[in-house]
Each structure stands twice: as C-alpha cells, then as structure tokens.
Protein backbone atom coordinates (compact mmCIF):
# COMPACT_ATOMS: atom_id res chain seq x y z
CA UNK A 1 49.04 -89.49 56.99
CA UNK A 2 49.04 -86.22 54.70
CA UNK A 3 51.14 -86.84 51.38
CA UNK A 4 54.24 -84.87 51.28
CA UNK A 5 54.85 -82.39 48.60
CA UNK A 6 58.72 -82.43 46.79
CA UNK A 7 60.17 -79.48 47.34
CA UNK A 8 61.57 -78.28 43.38
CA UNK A 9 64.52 -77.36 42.19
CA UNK A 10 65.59 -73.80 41.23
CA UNK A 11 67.51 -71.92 38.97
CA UNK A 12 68.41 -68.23 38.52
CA UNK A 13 70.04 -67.06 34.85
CA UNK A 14 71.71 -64.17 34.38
CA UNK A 15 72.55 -62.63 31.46
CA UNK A 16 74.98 -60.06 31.21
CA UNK A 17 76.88 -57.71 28.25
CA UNK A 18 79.50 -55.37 30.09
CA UNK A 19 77.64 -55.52 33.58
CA UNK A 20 80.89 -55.56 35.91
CA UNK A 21 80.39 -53.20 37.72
CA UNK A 22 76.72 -54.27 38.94
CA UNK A 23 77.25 -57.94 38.53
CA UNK A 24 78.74 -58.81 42.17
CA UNK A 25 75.70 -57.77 43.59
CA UNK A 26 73.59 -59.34 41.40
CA UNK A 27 75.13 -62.97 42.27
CA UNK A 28 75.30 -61.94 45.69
CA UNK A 29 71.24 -61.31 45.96
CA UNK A 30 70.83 -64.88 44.45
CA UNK A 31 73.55 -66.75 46.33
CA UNK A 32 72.61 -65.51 49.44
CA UNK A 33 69.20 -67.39 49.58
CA UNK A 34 70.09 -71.05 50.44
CA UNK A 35 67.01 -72.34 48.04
CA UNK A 36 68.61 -71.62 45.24
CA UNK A 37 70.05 -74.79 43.36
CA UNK A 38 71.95 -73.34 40.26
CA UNK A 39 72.71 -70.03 38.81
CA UNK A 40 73.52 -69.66 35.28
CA UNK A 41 75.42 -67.04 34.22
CA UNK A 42 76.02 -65.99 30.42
CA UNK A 43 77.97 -63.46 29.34
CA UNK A 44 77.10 -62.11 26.19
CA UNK A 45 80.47 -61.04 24.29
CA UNK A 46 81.59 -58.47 26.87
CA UNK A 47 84.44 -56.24 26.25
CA UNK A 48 85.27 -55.64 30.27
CA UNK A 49 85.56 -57.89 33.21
CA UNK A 50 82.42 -59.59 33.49
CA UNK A 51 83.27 -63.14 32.57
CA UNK A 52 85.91 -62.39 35.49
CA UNK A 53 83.83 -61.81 37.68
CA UNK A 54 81.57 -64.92 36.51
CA UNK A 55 84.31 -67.37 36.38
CA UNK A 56 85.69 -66.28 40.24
CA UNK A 57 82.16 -67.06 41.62
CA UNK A 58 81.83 -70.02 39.08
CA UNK A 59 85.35 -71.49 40.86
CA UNK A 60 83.79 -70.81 43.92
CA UNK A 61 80.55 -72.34 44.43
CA UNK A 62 79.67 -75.67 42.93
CA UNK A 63 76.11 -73.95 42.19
CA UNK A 64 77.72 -71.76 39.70
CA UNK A 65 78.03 -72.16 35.92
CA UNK A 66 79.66 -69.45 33.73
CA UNK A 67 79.33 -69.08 29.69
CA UNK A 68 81.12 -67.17 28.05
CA UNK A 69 80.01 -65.91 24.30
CA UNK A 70 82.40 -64.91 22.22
CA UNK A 71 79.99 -61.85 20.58
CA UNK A 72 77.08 -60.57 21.46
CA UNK A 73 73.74 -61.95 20.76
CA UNK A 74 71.47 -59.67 22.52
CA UNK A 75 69.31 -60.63 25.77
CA UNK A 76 67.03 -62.97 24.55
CA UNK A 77 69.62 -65.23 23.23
CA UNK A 78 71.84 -65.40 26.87
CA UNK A 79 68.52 -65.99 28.41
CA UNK A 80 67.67 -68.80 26.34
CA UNK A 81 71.35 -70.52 26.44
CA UNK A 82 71.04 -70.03 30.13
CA UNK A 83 67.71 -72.01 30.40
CA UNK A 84 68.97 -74.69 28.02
CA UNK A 85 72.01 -74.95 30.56
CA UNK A 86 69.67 -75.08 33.45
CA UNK A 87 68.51 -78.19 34.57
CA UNK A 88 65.89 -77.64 37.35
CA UNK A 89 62.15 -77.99 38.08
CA UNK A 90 61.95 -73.97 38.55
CA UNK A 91 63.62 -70.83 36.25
CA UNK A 92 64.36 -67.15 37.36
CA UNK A 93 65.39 -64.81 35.16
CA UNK A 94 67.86 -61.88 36.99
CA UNK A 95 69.44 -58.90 34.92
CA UNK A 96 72.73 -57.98 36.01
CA UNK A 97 72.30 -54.69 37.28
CA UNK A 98 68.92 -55.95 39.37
CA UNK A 99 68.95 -57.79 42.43
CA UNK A 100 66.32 -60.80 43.24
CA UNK A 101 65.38 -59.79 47.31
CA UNK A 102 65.73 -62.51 50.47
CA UNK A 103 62.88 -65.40 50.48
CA UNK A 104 61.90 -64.83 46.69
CA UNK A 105 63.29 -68.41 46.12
CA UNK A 106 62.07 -70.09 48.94
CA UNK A 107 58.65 -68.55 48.15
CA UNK A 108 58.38 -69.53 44.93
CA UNK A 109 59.28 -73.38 45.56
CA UNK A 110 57.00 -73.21 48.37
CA UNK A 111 54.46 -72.29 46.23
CA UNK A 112 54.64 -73.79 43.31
CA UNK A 113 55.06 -77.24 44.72
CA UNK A 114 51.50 -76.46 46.30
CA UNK A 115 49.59 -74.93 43.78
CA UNK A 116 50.67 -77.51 40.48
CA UNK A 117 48.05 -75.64 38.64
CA UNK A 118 50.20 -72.98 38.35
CA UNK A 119 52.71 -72.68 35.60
CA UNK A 120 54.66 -69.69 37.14
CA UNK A 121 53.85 -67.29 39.45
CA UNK A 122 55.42 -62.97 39.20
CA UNK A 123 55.80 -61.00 42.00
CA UNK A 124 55.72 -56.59 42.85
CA UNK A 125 58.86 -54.68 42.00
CA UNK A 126 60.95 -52.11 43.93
CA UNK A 127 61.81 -49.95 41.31
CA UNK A 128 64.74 -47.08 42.15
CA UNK A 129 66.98 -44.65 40.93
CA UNK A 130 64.37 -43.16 38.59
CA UNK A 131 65.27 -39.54 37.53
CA UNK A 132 63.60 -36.80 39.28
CA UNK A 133 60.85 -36.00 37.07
CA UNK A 134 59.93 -39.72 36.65
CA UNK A 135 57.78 -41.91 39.06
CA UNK A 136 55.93 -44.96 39.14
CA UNK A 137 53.80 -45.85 42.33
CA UNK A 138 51.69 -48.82 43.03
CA UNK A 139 48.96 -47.31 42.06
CA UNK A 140 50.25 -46.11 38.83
CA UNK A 141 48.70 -48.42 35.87
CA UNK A 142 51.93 -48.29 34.70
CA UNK A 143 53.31 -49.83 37.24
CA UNK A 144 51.45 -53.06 37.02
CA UNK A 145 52.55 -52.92 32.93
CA UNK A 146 55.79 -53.16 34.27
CA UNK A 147 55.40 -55.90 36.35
CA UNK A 148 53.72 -57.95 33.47
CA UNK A 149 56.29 -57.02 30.69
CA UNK A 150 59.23 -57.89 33.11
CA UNK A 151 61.10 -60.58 33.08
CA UNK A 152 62.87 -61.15 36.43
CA UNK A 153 60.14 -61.25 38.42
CA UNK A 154 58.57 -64.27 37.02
CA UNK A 155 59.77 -67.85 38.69
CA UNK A 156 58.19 -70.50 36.05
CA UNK A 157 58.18 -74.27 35.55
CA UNK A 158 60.93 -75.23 33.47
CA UNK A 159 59.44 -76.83 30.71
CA UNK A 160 56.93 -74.48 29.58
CA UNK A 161 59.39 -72.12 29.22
CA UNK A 162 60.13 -73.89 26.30
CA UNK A 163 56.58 -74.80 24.93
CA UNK A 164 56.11 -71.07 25.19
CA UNK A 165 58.77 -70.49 23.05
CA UNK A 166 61.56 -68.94 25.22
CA UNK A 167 62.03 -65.82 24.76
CA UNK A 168 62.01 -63.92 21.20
CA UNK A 169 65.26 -63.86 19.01
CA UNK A 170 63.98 -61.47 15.89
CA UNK A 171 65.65 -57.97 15.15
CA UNK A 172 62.22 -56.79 15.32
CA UNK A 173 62.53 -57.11 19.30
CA UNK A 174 65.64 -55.67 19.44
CA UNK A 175 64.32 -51.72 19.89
CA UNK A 176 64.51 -49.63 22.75
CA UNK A 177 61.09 -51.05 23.91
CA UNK A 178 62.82 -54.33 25.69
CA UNK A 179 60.18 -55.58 23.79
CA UNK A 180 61.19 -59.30 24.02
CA UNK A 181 60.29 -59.31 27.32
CA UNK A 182 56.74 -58.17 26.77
CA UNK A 183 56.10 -60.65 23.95
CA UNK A 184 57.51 -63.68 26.36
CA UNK A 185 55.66 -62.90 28.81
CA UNK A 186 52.36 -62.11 26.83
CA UNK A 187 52.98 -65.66 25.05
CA UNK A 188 53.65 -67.48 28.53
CA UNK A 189 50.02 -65.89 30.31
CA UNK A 190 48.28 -66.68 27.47
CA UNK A 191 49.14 -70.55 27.08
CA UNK A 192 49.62 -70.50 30.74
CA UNK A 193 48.08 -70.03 34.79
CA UNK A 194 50.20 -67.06 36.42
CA UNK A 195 49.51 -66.31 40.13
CA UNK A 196 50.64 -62.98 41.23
CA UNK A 197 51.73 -61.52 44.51
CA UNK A 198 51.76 -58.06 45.38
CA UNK A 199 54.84 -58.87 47.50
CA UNK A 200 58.14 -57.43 46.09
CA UNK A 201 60.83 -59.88 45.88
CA UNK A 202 62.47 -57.97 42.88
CA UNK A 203 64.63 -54.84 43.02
CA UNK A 204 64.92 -53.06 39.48
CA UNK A 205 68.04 -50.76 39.46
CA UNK A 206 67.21 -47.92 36.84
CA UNK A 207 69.48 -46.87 34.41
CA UNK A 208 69.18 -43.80 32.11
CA UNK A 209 67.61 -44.56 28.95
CA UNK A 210 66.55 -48.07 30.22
CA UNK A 211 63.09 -49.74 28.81
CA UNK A 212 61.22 -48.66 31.92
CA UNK A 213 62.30 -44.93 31.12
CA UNK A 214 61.40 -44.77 27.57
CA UNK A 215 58.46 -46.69 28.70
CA UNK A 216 57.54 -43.87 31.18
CA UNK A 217 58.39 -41.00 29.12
CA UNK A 218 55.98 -42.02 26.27
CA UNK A 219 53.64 -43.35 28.21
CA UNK A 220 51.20 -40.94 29.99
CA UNK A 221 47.87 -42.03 32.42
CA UNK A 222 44.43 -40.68 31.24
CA UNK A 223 40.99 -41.66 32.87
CA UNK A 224 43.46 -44.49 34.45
CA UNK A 225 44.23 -45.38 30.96
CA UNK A 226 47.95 -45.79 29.65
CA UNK A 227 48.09 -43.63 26.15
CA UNK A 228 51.72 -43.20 24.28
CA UNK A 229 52.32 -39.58 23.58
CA UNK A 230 55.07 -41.20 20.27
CA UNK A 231 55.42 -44.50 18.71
CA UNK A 232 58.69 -45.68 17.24
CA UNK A 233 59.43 -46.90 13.72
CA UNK A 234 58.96 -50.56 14.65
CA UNK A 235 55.36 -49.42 15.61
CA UNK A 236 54.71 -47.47 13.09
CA UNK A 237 55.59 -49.82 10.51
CA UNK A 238 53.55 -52.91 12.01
CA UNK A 239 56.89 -55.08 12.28
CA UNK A 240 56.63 -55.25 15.88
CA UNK A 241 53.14 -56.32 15.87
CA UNK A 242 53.22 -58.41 13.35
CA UNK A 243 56.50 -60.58 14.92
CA UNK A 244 54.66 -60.20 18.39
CA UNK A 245 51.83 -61.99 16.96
CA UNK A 246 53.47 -64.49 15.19
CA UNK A 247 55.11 -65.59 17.83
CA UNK A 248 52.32 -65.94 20.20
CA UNK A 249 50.38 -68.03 17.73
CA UNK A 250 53.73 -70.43 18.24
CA UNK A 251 53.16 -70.45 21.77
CA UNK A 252 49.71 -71.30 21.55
CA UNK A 253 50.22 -73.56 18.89
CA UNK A 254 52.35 -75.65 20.92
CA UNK A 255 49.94 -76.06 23.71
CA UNK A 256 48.22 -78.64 20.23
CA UNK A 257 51.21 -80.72 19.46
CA UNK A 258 50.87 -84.02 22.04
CA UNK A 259 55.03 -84.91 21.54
CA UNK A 260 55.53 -81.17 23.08
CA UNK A 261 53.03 -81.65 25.90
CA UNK A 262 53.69 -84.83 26.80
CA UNK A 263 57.80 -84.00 26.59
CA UNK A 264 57.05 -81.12 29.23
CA UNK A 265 54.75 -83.12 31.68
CA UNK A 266 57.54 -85.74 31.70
CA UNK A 267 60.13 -83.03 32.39
C-alpha cells in the first residue's frame, strides 16, 4: 500500500493601502478556490474604505482575518504582519489590485506536498492594461525578470519565509523600483529550491507609474540582454546595493544557525 501524502495548508495575504476600489476582486479570486485555508488581509493605514471592505468579508467567512494599521508602514511591513498572522503549511502573497487565477491553490498544495524538496514553487504572469507603447511578451527577457522579482506569484513553505528573512523593511527599498520584492525573492532562491511553471496562475493589473512600468521604461533588450537606459539615486549612490546585499548575507546566514533550522523543520 502506497503512503499517502498530507495535503498542506494554505494561506493568501493581502496587503492593501487605499485599494477599495480593486480589493473585492482581489478576495474574490482567492475565495473562490475552495483550497484555500486562510486569507490575511492587512490594511496598511488607509484613508478610504478598504478596511470596510476587509472587515464585511472578514464577518463573512470564517477563513477571513482583517488588520487594520493605524498608519502606513509600506508593503513589506503588511506582508510580513500578514505572514506572522498566518498559520499554515503554505504562503501566497496577492496585491490588491491583482487577482490570483482558478487552480493556482490547488496546484501549489498538490505540488508541494509531492516534491518536499522544494521550498516554493512561482508560476507565469498575465500581465494587462499596459499603456500602448509598452509590452512585455513571453519571450521578452524582461518578462521572465518580472516573474522572478514578483511577489504574488510565488506559493512558499511557511517557515522559510522567515529564515529568509521576510521581506525587506529599510527606506532604502522604499523607491519606485518595488525593490523589496526583488531582494526577497533574490534572498529566498538563493538559500532555497524554486520550481517554476510556465503556467499562469497570476493576473497583474497594471497601473500607471507601477514598478513593472518604470521597470519597462528604463529597461531596454539588446543582444537578448536587459540594459537600463537611467539609474535612480538609490543606484547611483550604492545604498540599494549595499542594503540588497546585506540582507541576503542574513538570509544565507540563517541557513548556519541550527536553533533557526531546526525551528523551521519542526514548523
């Protein structure tokens, strides 16, 4: 008789700053899929209705949890309060303006309770409503950076979210660059297995002057090369860098510390 596999839990968080207008659907994409377990919503000092809009789902489904933060702390922090809130095998990350798409979660329990060697896996992106003059294709190198530097594609094992050391709280990654979420996930694939699938679970609504469009309006494709045509001041200045790297040798460093390891392989 073949050993059964446990099927894991799964949680979505989703952080939010003045996102009520996008936010329903949001919660709708992840509700909808009966494999999720919890979704964690924080909402990071808003000034409209999205705690509103948390709370009525919150009162209505028992998988629903909604913070509230009184100011704003910026992504990274609502994204970490929301996986210190969550207590399942699995974490998603969704933005509140994106949508994750039907059978993401039941994919990534599926397959992640089969391959245990894996410590997350990230999936392809529909990306839409990109301006005109902007595009980014599968083929596109830059496409693929975008898939690696996002965040809400990647479903991950709980506790090495945390030995990888969440995601980055600095004001140096607080630019137009969403750079916290390239620096997580850099940190994450370098302690850590990642399996990818070309399949897109994840639909990224563009907004105007998002991270993906100051990404693609810098970057250009040479010789199927990405080269930036302008740098900005956190660039220039080597504070970026040098708070990128110092926070990857954290993540690496805790891959050393036995109390760390053996707290995550007990989780």
């Amino acid at each position: 008789m073949s050993e059964q596999v446990a099927v894991p839990t799964l949680a979505t968080i989703i952080p939010c700053h003045n996102n009520a207008d996008t936010l329903e659907r949001a919660i709708y994409s992840a509700l909808i899929q009966p494999e999720l377990d919890e979704l964690v919503i924080v909402v990071d000092g808003a000034s409209d209705n999205s705690l509103l809009v948390a709370q009525k789902f919150a009162q209505s489904d028992p998988r629903v949890r909604a913070i509230g933060l009184a100011t704003c702390g910026g992504p990274s922090l609502a994204r970490n309060l929301g996986a210190a809130a969550a207590t399942t095998d699995i974490l998603c990350f969704l933005d509140a303006d994106d949508e994750h798409l039907p059978g993401y979660y039941a994919f990534a329990k599926a397959n992640l309770a089969a391959n245990p060697q894996w410590a997350g896996l990230k999936s392809g992106i529909q990306i839409v409503d990109l301006p005109d003059d902007l595009s980014c294709e599968d083929s596109d190198p830059r496409y693929m950076a975008a898939v690696f530097s996002a965040p809400w594609n990647l479903a991950m094992r709980r506790p090495l979210f945390w030995l990888a050391g969440g995601f980055p709280q600095g004001e140096a990654f607080r630019g137009k660059l969403g750079s916290e979420d390239t620096v997580f996930n850099t940190a994450f694939r370098e302690c850590f297995d990642v399996w990818f699938t070309p399949q897109k679970f994840c639909r990224h609504y563009n907004r105007p002057g998002s991270h993906l469009e100051v990404f693609l309006r810098r970057a250009r494709v040479v010789d199927g090369q990405i080269h930036f045509n302008e740098f900005l001041p956190e660039e220039l200045d080597g504070s970026l860098r040098d708070a990128t790297v110092r926070h990857v040798a954290q993540a690496v460093a805790n891959q050393s510390m036995p109390s760390l390891k053996t707290a995550a392989n007990a989780a």
